[in-house]
PDB file of N, CA and C in Angstrom:
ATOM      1  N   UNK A   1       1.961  -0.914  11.554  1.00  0.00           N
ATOM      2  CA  UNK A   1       0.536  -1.054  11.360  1.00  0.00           C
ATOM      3  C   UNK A   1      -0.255  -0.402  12.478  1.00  0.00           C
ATOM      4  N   UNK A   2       0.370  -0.669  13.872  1.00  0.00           N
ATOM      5  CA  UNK A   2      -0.776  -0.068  14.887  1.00  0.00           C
ATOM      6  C   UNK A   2      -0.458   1.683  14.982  1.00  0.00           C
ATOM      7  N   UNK A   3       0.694   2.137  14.282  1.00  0.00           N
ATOM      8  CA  UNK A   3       1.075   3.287  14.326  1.00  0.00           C
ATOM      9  C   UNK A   3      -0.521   4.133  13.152  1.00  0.00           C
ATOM     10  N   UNK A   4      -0.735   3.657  11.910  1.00  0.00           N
ATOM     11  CA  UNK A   4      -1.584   3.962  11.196  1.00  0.00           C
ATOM     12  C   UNK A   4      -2.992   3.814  11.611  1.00  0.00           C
ATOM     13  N   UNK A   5      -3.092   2.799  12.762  1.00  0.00           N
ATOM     14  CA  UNK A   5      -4.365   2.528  12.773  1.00  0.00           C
ATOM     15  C   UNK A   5      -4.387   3.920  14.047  1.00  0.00           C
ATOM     16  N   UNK A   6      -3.501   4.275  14.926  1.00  0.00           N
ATOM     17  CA  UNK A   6      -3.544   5.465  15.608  1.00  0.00           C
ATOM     18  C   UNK A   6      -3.690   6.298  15.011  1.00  0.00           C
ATOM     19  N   UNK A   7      -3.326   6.915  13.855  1.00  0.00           N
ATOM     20  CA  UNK A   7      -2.675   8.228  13.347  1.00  0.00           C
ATOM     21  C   UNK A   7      -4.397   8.619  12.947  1.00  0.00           C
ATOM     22  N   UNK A   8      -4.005  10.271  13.203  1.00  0.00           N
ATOM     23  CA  UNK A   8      -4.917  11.194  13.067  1.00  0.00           C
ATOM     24  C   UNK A   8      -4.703  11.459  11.352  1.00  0.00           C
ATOM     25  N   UNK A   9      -3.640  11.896  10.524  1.00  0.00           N
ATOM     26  CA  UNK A   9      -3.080  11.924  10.194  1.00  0.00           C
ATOM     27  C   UNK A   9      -1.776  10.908   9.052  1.00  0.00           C
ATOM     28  N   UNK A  10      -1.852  10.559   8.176  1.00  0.00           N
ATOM     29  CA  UNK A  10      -1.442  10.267   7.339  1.00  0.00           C
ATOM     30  C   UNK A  10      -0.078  10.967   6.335  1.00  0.00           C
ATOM     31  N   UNK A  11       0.945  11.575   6.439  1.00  0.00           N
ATOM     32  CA  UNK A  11       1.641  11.965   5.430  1.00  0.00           C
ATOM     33  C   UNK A  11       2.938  11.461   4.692  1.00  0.00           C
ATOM     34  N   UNK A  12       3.164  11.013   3.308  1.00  0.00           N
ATOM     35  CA  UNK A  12       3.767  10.588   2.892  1.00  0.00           C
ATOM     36  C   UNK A  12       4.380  10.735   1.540  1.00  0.00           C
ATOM     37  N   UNK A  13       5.517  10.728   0.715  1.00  0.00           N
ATOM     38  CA  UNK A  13       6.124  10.832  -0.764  1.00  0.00           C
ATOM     39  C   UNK A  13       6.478   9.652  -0.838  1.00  0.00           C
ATOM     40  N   UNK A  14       6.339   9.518  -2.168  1.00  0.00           N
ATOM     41  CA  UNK A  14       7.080   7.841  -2.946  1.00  0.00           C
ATOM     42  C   UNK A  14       7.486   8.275  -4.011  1.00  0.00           C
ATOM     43  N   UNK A  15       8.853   8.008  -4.312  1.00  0.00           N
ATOM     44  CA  UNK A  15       9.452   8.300  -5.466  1.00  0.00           C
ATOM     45  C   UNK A  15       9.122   7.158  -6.702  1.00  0.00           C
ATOM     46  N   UNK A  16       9.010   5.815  -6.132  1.00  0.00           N
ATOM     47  CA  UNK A  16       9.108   4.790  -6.796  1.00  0.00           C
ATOM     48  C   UNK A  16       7.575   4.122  -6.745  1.00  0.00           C
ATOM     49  N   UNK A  17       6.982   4.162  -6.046  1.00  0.00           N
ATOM     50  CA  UNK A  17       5.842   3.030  -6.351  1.00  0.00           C
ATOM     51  C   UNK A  17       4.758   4.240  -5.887  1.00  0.00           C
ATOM     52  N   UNK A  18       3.271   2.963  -5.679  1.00  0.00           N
ATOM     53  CA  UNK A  18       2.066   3.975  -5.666  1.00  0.00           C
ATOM     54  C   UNK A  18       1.777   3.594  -3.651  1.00  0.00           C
ATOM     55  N   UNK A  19       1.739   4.599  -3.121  1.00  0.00           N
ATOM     56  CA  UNK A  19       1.832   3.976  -1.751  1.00  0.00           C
ATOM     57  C   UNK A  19       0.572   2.916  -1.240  1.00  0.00           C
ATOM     58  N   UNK A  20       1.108   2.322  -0.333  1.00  0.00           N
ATOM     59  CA  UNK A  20       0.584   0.932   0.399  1.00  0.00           C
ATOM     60  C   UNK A  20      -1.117   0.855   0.551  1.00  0.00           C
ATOM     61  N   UNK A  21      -1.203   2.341   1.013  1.00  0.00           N
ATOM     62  CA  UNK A  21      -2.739   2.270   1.006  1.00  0.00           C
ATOM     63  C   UNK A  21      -3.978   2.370  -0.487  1.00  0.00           C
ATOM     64  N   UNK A  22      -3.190   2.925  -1.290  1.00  0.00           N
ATOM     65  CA  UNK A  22      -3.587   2.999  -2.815  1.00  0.00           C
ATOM     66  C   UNK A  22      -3.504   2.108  -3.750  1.00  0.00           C
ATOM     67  N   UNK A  23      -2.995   0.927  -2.907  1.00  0.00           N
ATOM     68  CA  UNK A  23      -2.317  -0.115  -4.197  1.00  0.00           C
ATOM     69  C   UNK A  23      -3.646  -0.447  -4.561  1.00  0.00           C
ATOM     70  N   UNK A  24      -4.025  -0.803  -5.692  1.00  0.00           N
ATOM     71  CA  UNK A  24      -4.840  -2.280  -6.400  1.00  0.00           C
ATOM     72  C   UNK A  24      -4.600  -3.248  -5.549  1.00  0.00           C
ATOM     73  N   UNK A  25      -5.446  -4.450  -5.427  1.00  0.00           N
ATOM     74  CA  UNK A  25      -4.694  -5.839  -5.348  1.00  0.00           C
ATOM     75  C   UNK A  25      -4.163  -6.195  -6.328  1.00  0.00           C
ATOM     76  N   UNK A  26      -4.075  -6.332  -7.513  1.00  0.00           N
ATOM     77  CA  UNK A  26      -3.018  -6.697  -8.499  1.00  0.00           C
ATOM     78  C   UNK A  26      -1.933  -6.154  -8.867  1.00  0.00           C
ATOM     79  N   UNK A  27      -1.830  -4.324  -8.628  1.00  0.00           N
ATOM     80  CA  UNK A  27      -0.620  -3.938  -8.311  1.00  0.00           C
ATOM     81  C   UNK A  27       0.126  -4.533  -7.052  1.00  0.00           C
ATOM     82  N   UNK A  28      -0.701  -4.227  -5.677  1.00  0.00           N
ATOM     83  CA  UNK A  28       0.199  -4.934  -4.824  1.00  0.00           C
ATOM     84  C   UNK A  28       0.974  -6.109  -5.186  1.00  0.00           C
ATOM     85  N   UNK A  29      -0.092  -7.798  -5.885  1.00  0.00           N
ATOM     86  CA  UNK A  29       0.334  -8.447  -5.916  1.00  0.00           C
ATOM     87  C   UNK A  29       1.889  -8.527  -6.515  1.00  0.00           C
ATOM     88  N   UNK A  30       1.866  -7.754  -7.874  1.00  0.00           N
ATOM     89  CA  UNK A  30       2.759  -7.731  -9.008  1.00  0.00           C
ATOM     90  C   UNK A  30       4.161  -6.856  -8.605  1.00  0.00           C
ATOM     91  N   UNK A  31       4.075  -6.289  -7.362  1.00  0.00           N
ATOM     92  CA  UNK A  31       5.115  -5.234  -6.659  1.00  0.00           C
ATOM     93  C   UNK A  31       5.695  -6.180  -5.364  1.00  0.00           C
ATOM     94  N   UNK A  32       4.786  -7.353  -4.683  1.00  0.00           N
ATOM     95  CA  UNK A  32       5.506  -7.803  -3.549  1.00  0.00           C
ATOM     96  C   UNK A  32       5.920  -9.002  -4.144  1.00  0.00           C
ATOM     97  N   UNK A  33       5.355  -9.495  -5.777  1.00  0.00           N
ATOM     98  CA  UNK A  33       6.615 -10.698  -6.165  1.00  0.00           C
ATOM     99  C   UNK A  33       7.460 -10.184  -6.879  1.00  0.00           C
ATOM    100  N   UNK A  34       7.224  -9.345  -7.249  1.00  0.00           N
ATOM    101  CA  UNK A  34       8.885  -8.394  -8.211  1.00  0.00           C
ATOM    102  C   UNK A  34       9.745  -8.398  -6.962  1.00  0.00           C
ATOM    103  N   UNK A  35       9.158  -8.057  -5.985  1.00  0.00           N
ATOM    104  CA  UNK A  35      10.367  -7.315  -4.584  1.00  0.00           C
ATOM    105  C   UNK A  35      10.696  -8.949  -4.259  1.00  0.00           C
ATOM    106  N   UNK A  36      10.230 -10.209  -4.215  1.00  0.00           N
ATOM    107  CA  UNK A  36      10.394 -11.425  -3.125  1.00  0.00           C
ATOM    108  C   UNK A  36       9.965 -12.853  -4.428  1.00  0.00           C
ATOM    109  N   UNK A  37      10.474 -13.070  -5.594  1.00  0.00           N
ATOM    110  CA  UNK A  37      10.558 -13.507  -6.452  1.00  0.00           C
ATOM    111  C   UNK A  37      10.474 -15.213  -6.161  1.00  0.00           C
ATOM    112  N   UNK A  38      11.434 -15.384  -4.773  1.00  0.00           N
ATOM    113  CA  UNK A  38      11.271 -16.748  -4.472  1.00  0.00           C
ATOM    114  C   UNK A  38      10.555 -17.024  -3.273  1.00  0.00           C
ATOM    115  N   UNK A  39       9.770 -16.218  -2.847  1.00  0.00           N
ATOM    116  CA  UNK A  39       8.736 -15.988  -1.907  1.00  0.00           C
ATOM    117  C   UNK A  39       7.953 -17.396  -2.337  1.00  0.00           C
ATOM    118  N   UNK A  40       6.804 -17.975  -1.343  1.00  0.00           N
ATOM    119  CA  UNK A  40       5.846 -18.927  -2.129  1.00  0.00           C
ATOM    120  C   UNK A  40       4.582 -18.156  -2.046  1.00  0.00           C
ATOM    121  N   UNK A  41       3.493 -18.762  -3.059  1.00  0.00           N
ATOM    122  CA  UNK A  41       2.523 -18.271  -3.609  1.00  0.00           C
ATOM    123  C   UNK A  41       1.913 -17.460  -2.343  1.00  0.00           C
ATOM    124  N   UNK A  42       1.507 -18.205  -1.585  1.00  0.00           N
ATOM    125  CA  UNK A  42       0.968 -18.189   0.160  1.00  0.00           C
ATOM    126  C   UNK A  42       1.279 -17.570   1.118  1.00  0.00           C
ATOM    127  N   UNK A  43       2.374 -17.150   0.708  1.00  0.00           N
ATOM    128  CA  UNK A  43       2.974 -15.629   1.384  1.00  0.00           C
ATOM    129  C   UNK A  43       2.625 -14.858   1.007  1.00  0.00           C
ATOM    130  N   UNK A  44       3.237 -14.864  -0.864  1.00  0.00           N
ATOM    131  CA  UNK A  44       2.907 -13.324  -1.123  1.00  0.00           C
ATOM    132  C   UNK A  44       1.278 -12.886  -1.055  1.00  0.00           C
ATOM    133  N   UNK A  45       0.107 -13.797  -1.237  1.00  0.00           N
ATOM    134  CA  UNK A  45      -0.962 -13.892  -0.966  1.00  0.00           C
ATOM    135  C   UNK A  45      -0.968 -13.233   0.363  1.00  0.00           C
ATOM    136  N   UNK A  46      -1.213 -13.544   1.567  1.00  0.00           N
ATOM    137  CA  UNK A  46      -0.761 -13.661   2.669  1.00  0.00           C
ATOM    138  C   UNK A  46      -0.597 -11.770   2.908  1.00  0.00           C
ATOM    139  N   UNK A  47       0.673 -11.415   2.156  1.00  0.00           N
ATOM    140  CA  UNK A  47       0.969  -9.962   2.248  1.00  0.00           C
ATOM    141  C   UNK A  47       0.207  -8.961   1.530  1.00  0.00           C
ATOM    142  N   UNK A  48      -0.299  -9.524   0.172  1.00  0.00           N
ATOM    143  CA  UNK A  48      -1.491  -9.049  -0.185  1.00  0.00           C
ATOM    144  C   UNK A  48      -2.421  -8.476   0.438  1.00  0.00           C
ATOM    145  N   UNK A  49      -3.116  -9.688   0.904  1.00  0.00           N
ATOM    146  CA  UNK A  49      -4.247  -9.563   1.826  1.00  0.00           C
ATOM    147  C   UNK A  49      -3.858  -8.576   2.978  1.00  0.00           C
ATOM    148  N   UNK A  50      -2.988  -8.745   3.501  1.00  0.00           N
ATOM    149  CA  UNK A  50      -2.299  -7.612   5.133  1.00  0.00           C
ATOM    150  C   UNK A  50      -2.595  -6.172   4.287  1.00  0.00           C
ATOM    151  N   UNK A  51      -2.288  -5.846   2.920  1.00  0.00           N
ATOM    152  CA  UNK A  51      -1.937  -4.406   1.958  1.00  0.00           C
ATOM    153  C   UNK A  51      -3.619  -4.206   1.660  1.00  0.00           C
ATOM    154  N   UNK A  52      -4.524  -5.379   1.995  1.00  0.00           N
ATOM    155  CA  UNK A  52      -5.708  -4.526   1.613  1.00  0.00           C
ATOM    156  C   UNK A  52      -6.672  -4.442   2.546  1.00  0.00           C
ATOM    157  N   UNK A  53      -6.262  -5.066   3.464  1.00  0.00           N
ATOM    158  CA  UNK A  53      -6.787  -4.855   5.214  1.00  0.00           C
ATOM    159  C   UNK A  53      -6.596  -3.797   5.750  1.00  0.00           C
ATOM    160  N   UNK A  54      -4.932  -3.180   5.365  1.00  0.00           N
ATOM    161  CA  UNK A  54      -4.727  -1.760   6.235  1.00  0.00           C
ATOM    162  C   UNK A  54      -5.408  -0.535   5.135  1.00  0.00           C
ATOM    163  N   UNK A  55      -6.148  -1.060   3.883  1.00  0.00           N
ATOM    164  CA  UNK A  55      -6.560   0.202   3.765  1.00  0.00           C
ATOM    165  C   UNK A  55      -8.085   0.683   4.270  1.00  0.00           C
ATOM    166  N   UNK A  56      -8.656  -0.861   4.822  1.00  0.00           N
ATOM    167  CA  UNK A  56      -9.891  -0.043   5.624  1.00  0.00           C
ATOM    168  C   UNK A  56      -9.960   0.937   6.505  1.00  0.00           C
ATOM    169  N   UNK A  57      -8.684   1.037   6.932  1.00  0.00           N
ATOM    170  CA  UNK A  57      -8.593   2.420   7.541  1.00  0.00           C
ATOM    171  C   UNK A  57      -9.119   3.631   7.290  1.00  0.00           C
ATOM    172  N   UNK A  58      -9.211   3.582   5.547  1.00  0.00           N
ATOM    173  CA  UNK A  58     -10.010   4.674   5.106  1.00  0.00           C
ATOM    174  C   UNK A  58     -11.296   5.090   4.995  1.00  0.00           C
ATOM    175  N   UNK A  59     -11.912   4.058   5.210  1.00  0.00           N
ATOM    176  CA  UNK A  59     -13.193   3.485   5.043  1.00  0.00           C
ATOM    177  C   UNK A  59     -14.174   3.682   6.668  1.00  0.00           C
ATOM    178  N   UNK A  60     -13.179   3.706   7.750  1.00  0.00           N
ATOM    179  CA  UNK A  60     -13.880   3.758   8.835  1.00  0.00           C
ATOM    180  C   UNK A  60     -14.736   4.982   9.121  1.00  0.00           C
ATOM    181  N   UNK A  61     -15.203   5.062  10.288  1.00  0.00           N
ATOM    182  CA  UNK A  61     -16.189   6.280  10.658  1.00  0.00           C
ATOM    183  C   UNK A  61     -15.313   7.384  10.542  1.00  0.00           C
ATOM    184  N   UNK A  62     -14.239   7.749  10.841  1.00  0.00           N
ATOM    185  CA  UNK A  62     -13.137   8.826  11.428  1.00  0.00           C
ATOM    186  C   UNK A  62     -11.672   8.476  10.979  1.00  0.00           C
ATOM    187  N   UNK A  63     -11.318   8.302   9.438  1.00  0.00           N
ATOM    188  CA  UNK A  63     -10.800   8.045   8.857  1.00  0.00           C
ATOM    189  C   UNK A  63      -9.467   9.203   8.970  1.00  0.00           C
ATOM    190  N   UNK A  64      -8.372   8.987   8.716  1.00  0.00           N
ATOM    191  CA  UNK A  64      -6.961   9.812   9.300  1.00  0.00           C
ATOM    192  C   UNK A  64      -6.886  10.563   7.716  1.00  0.00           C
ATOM    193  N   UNK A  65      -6.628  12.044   7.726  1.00  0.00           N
ATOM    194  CA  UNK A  65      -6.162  12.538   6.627  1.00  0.00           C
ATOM    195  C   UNK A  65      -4.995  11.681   5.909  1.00  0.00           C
ATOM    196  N   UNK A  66      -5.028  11.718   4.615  1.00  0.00           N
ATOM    197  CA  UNK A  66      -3.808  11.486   3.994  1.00  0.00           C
ATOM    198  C   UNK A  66      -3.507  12.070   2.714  1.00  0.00           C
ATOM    199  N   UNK A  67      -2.253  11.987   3.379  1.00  0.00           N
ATOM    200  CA  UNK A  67      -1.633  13.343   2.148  1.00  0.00           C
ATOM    201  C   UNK A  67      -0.606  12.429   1.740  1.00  0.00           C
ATOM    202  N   UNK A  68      -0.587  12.546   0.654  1.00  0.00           N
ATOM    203  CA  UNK A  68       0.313  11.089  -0.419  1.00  0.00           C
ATOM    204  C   UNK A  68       0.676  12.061  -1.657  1.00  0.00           C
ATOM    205  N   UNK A  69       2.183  12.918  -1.669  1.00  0.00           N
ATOM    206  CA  UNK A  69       3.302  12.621  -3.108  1.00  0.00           C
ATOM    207  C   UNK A  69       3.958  11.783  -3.591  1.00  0.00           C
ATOM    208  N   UNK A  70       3.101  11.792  -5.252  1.00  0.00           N
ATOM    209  CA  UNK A  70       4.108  10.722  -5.799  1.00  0.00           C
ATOM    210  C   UNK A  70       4.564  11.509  -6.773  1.00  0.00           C
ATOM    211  N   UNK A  71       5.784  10.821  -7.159  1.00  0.00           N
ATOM    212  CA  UNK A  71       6.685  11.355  -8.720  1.00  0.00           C
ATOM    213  C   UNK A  71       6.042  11.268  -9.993  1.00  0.00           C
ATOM    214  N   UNK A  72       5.823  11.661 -10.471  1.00  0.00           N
ATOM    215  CA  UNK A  72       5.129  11.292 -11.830  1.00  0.00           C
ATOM    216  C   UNK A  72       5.838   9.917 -12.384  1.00  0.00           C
ATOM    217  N   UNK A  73       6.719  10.009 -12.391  1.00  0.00           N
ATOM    218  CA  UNK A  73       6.967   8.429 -12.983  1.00  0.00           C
ATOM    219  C   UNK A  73       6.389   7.164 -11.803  1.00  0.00           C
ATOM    220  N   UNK A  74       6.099   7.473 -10.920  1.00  0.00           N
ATOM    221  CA  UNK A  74       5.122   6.698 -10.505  1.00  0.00           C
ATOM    222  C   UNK A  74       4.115   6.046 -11.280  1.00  0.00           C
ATOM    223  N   UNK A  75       3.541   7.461 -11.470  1.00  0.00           N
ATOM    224  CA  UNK A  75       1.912   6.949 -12.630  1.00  0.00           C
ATOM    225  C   UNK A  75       2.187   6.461 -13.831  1.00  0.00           C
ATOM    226  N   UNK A  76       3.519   6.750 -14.387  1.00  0.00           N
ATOM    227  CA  UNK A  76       3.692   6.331 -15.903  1.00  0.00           C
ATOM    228  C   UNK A  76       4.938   5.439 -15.795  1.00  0.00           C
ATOM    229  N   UNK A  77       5.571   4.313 -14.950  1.00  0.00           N
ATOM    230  CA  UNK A  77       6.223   3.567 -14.953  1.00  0.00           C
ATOM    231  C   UNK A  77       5.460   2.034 -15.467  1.00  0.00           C
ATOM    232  N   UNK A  78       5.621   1.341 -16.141  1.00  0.00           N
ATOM    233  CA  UNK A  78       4.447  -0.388 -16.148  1.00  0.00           C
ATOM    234  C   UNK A  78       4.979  -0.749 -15.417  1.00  0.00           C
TER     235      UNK A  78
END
């Protein structure tokens, strides 16, 4: 996390999901209880919230490029 909040710079591929900073909150939600199934509610909440905090990063005055490949079955996986 403090590595991103440094970075000038952003670059990344995901074969499998939509990356961390792009999620929805309801994708996130629906991706960190698929991954942690017996997790409790209050966690995965909890990690949620952490997945939509680090994307104000983008949002700040001097926001870090990001360069994000995904696979196409990314976009067309449910």
């Amino acid at each position: 996390l403090s590595l991103e909040q440094a970075a000038l710079q952003i670059r990344a591929y995901e074969a499998q999901f939509v990356h961390g900073l792009l999620q929805t909150e309801a994708y996130a939600r629906a991706l960190l209880g698929a991954g942690n199934p017996h997790a409790s509610t209050e966690a995965t909440e909890r990690r949620v919230a952490l997945r939509m905090r680090r994307q104000e990063l983008l949002t700040r005055e001097q926001p870090p490029r990001l360069w994000v490949v995904m696979d196409e079955t990314v976009l067309r996986w449910p």
